[in-house]
PDB file of N, CA and C in Angstrom:
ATOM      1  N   UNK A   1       0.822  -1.198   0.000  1.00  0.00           N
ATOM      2  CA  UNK A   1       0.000   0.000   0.000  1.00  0.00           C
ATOM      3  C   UNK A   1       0.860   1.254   0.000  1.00  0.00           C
ATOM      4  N   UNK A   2       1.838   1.406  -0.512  1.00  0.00           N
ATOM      5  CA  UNK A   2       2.693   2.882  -1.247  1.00  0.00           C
ATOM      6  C   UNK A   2       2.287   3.534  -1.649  1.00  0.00           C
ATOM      7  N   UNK A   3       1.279   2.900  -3.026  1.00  0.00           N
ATOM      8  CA  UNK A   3       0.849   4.197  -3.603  1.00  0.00           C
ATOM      9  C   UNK A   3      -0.157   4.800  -3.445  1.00  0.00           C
ATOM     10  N   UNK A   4       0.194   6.650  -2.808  1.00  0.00           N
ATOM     11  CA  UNK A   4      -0.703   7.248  -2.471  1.00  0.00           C
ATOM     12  C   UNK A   4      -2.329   7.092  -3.304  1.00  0.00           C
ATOM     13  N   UNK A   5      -2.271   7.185  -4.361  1.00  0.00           N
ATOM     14  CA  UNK A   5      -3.504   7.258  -4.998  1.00  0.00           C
ATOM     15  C   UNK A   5      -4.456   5.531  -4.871  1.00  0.00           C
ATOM     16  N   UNK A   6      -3.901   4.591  -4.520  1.00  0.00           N
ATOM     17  CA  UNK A   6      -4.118   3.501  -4.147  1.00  0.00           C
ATOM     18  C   UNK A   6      -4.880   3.326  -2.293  1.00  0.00           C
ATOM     19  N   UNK A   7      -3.942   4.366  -1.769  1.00  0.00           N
ATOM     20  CA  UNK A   7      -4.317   3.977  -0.823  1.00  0.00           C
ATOM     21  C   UNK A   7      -5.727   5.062  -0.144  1.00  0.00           C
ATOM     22  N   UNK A   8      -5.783   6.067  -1.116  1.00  0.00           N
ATOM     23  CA  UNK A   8      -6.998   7.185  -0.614  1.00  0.00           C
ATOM     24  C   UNK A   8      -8.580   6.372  -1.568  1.00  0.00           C
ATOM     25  N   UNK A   9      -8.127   5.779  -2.872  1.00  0.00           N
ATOM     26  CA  UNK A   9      -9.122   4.952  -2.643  1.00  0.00           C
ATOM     27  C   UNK A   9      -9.565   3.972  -2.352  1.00  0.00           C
ATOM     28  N   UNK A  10      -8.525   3.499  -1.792  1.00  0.00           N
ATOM     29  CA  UNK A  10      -9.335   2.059  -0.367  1.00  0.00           C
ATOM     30  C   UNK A  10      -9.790   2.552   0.751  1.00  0.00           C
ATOM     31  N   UNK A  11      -9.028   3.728   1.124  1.00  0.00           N
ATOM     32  CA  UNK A  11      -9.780   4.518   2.421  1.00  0.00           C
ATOM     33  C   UNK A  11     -11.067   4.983   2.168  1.00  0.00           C
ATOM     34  N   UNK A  12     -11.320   5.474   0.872  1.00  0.00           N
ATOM     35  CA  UNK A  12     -13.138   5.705   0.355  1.00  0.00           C
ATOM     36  C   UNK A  12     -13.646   5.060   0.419  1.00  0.00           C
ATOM     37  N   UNK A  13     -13.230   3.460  -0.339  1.00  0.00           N
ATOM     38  CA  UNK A  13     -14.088   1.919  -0.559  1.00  0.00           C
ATOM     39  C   UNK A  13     -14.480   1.296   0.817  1.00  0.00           C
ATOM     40  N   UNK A  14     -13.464   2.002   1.880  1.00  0.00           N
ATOM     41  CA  UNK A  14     -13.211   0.868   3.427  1.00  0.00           C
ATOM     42  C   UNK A  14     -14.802   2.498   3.804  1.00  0.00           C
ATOM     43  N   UNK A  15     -14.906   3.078   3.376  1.00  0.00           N
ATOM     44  CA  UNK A  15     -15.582   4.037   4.344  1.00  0.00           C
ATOM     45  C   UNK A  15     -17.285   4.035   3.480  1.00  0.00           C
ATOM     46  N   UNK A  16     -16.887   3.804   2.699  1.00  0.00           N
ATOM     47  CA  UNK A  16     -18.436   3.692   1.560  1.00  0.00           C
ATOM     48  C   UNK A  16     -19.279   2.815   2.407  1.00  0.00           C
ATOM     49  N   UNK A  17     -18.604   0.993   2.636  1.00  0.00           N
ATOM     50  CA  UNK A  17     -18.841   0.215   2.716  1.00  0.00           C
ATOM     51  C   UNK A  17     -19.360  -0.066   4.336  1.00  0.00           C
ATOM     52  N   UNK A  18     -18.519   0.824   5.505  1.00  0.00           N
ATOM     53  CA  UNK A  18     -18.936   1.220   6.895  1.00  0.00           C
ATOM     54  C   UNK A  18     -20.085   1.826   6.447  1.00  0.00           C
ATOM     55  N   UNK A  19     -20.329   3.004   5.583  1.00  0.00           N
ATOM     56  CA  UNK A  19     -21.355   4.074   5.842  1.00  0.00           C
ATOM     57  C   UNK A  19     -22.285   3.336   5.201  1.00  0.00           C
ATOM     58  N   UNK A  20     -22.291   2.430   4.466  1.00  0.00           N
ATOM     59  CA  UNK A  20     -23.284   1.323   3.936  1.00  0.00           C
ATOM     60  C   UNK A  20     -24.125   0.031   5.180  1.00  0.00           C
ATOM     61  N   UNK A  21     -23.118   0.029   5.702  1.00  0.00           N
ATOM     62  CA  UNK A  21     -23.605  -1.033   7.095  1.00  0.00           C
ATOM     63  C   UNK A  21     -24.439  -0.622   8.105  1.00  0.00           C
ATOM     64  N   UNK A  22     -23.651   0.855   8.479  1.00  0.00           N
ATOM     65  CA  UNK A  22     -24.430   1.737   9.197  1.00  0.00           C
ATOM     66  C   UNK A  22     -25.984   2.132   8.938  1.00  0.00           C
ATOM     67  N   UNK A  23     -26.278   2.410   8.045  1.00  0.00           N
ATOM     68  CA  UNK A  23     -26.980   2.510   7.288  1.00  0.00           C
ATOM     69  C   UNK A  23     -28.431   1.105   7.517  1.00  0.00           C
ATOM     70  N   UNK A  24     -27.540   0.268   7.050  1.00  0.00           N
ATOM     71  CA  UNK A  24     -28.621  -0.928   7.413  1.00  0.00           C
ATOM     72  C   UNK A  24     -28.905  -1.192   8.920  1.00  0.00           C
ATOM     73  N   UNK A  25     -27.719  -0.841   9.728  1.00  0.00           N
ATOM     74  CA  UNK A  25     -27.961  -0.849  11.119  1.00  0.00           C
ATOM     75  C   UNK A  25     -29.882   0.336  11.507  1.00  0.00           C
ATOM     76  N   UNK A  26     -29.347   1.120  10.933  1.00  0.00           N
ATOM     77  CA  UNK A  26     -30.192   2.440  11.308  1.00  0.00           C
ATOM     78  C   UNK A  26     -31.318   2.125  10.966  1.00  0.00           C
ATOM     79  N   UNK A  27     -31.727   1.651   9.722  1.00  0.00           N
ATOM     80  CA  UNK A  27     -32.802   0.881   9.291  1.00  0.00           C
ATOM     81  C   UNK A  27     -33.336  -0.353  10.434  1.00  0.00           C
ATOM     82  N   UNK A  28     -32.853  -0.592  11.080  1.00  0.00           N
ATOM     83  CA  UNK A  28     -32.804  -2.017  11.970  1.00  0.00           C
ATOM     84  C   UNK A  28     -33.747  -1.555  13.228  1.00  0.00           C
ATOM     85  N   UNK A  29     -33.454   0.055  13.314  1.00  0.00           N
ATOM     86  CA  UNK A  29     -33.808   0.244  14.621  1.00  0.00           C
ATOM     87  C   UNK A  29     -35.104  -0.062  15.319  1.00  0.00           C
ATOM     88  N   UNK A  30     -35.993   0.504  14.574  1.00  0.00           N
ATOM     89  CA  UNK A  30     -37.159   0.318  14.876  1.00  0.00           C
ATOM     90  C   UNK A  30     -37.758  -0.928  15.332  1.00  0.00           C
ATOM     91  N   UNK A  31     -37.246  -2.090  14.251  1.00  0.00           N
ATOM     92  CA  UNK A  31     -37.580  -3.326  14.410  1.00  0.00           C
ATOM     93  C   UNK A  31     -36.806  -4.154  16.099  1.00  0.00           C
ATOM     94  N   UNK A  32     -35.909  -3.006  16.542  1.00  0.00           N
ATOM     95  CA  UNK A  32     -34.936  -3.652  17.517  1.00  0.00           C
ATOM     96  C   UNK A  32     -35.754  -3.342  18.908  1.00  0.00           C
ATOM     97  N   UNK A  33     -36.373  -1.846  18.900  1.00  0.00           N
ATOM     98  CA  UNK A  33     -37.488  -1.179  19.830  1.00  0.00           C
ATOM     99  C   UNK A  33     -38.591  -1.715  19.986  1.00  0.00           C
ATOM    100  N   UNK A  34     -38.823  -2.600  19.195  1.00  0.00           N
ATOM    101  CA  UNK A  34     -40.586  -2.762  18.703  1.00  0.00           C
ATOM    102  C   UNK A  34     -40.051  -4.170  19.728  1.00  0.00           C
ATOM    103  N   UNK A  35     -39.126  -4.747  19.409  1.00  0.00           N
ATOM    104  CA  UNK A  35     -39.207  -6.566  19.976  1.00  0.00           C
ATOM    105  C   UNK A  35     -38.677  -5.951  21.397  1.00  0.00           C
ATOM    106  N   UNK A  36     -37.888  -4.962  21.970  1.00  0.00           N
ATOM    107  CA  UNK A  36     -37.733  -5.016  23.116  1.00  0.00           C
ATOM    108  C   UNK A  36     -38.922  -4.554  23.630  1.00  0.00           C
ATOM    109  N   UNK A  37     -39.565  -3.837  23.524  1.00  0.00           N
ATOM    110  CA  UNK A  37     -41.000  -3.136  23.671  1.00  0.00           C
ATOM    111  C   UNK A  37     -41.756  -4.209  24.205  1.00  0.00           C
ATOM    112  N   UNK A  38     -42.437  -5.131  23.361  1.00  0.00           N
ATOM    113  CA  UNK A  38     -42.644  -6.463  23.220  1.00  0.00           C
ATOM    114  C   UNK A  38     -42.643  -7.127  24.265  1.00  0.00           C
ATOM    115  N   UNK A  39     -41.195  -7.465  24.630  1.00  0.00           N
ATOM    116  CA  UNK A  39     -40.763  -8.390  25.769  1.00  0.00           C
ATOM    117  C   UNK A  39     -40.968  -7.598  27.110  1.00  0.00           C
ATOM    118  N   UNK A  40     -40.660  -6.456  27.217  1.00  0.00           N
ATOM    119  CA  UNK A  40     -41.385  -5.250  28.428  1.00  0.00           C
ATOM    120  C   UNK A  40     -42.304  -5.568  28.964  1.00  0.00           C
ATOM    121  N   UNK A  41     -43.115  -5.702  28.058  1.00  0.00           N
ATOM    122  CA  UNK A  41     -44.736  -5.565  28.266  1.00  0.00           C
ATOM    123  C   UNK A  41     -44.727  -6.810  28.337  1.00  0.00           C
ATOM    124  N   UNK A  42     -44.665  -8.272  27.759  1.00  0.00           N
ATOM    125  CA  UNK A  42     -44.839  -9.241  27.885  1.00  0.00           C
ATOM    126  C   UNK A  42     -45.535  -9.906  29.426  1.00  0.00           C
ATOM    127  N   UNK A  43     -45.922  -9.885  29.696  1.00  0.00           N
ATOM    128  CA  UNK A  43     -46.427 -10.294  31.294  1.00  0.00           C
ATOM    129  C   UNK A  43     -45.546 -12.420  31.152  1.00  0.00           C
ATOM    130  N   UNK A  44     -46.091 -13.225  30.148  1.00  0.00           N
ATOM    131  CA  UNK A  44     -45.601 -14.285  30.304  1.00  0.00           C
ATOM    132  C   UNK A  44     -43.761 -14.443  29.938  1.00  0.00           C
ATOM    133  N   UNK A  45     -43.126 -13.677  29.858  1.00  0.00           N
ATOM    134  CA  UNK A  45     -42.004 -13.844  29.276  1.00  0.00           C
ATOM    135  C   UNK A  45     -41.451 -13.595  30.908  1.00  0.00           C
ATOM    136  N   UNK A  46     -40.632 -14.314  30.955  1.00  0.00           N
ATOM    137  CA  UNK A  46     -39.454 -14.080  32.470  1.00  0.00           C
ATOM    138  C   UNK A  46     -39.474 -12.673  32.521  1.00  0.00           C
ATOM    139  N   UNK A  47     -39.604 -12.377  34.199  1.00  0.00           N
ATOM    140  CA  UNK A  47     -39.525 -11.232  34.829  1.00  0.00           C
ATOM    141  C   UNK A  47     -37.828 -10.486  34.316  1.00  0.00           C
ATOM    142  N   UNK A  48     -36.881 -11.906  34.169  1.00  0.00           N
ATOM    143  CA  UNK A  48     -35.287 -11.281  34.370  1.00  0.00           C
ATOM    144  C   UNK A  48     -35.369 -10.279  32.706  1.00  0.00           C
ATOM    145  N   UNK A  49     -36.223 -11.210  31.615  1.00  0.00           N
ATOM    146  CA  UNK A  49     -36.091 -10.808  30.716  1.00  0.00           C
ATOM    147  C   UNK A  49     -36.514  -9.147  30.256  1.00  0.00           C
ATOM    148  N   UNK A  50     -38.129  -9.309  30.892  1.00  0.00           N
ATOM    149  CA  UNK A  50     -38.701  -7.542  31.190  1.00  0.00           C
ATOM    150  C   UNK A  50     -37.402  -6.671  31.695  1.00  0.00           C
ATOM    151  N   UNK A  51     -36.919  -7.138  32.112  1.00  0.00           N
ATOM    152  CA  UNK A  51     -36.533  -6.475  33.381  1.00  0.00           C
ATOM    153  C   UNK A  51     -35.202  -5.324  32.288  1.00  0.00           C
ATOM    154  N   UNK A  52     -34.339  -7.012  31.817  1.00  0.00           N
ATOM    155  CA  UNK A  52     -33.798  -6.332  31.115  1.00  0.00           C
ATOM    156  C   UNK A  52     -33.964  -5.961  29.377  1.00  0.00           C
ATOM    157  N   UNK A  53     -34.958  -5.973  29.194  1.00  0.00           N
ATOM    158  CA  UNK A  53     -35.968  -4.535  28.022  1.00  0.00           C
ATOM    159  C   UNK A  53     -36.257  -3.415  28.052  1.00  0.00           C
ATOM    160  N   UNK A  54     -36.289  -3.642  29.472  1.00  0.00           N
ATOM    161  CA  UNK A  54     -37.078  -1.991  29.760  1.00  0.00           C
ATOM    162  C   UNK A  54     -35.447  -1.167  30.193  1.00  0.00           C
ATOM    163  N   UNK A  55     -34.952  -1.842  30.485  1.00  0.00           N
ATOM    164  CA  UNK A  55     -33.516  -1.550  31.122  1.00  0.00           C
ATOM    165  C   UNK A  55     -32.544  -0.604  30.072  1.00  0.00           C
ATOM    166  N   UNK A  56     -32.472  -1.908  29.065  1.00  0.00           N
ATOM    167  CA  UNK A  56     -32.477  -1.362  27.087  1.00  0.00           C
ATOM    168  C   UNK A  56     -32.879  -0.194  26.975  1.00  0.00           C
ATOM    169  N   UNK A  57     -34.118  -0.372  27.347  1.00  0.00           N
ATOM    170  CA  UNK A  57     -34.804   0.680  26.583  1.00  0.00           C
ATOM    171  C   UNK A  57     -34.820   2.169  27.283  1.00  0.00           C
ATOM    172  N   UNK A  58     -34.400   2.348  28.661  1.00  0.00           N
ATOM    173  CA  UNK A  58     -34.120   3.349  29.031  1.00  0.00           C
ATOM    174  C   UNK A  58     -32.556   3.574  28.907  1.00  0.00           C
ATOM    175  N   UNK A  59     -31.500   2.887  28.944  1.00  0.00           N
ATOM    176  CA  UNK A  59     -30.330   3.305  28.792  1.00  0.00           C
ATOM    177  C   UNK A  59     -30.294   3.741  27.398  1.00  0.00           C
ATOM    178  N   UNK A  60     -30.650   3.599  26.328  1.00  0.00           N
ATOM    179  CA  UNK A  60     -30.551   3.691  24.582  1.00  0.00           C
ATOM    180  C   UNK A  60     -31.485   5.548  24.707  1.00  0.00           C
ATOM    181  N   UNK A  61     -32.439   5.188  25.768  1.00  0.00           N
ATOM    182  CA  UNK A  61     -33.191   7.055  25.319  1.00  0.00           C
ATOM    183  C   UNK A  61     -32.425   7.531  25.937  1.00  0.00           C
ATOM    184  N   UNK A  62     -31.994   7.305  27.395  1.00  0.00           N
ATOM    185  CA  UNK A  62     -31.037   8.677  27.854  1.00  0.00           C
ATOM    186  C   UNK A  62     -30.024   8.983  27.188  1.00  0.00           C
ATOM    187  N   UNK A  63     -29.036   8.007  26.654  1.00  0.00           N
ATOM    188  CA  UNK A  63     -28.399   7.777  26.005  1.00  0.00           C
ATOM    189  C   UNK A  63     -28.369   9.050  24.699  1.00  0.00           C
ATOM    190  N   UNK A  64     -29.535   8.244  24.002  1.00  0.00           N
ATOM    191  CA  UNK A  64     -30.060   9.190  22.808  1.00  0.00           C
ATOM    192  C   UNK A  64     -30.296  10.812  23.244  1.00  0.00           C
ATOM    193  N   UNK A  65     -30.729  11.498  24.438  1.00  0.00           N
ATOM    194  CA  UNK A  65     -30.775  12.566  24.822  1.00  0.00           C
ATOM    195  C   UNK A  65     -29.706  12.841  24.633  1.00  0.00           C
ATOM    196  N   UNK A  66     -28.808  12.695  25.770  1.00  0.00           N
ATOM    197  CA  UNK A  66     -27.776  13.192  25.992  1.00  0.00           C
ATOM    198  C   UNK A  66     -26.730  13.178  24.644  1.00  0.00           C
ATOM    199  N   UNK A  67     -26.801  12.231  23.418  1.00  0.00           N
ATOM    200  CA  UNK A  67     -26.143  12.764  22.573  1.00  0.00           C
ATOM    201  C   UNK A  67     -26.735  14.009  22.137  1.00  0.00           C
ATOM    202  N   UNK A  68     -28.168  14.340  21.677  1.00  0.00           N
ATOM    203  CA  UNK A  68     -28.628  14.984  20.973  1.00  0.00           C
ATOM    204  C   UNK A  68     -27.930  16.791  21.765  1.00  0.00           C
ATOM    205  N   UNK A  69     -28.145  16.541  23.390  1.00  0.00           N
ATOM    206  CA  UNK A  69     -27.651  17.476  24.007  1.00  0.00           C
ATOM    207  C   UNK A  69     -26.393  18.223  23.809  1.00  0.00           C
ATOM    208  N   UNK A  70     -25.443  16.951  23.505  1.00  0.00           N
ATOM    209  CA  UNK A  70     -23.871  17.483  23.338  1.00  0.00           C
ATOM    210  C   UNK A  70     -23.969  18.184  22.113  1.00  0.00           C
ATOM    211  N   UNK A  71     -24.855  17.106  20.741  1.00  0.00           N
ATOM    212  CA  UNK A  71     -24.417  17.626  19.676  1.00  0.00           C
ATOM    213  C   UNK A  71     -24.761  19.555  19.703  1.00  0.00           C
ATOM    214  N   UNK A  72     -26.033  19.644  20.551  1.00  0.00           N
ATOM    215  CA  UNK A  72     -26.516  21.280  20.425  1.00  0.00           C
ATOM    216  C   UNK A  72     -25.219  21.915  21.238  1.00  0.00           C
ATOM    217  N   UNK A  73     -24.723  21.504  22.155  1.00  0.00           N
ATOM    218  CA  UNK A  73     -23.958  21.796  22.871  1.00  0.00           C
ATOM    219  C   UNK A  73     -22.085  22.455  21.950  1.00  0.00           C
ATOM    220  N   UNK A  74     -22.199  21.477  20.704  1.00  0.00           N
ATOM    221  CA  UNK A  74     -21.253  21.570  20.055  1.00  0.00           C
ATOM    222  C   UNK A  74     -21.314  22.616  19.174  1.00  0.00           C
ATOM    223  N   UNK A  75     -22.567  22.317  18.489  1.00  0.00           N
ATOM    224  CA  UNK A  75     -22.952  23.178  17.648  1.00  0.00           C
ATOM    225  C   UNK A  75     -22.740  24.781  17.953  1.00  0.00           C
ATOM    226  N   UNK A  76     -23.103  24.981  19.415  1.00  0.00           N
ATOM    227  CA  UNK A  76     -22.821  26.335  19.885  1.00  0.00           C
ATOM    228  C   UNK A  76     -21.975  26.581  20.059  1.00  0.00           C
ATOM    229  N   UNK A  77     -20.675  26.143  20.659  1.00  0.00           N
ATOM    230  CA  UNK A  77     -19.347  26.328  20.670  1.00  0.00           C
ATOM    231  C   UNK A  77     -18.603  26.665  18.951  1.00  0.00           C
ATOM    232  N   UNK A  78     -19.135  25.463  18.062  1.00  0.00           N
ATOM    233  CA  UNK A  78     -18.691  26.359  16.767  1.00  0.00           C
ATOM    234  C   UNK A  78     -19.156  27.298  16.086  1.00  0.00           C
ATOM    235  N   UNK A  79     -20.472  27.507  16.851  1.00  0.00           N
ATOM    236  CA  UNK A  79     -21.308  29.349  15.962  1.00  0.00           C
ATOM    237  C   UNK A  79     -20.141  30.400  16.931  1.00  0.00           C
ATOM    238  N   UNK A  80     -19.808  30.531  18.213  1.00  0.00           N
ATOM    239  CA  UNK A  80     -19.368  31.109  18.975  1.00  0.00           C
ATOM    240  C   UNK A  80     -17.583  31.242  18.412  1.00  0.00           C
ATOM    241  N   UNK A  81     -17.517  30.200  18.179  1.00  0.00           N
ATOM    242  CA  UNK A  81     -15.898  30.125  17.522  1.00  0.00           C
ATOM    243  C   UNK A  81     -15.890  31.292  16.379  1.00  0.00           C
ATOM    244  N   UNK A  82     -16.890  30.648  15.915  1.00  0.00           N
ATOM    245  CA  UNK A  82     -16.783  31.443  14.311  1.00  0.00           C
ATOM    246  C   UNK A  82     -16.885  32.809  14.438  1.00  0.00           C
ATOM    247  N   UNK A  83     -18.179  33.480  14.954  1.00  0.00           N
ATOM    248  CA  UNK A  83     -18.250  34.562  15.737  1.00  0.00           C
ATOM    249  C   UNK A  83     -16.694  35.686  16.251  1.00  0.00           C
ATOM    250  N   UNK A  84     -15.731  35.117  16.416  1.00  0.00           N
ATOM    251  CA  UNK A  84     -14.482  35.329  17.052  1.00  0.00           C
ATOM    252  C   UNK A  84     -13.278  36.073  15.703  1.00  0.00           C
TER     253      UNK A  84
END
């Protein structure tokens, strides 16, 4: 892997192919919420199992907040940068 022009497009092909997976991941989600959801609520499914669905399912939203938080959080630091 020497040659530069060799190696910036495998770094595109290696990144196409992540942003392609990702992608199907993201698509996935819903279907991943809906079955933990599911098992939550389930009354006959093991208590250990509810237990840990709902568990899922609150660590993944705070989770999800708190990115959404930083990203605003970021966002303002680079209007403020720029600003300068």
């Amino acid at each position: 892997m020497q040659i530069p022009e060799f190696k910036e497009q495998y770094r595109i092909a290696r990144w196409e192919a992540v942003s392609q997976a990702v992608g199907h991941l993201q698509g996935a989600c819903s279907v991943a919420v809906l079955a933990l959801t599911d098992i939550a609520q389930d009354v006959t499914c093991p208590a250990s199992a509810r237990v840990s669905a709902a568990r899922t399912v609150l660590e993944m939203a705070i989770k999800g907040v708190e990115l959404e938080d930083l990203a605003a959080r970021v966002e303002e630091l680079e209007l403020q940068v720029t600003k300068v």
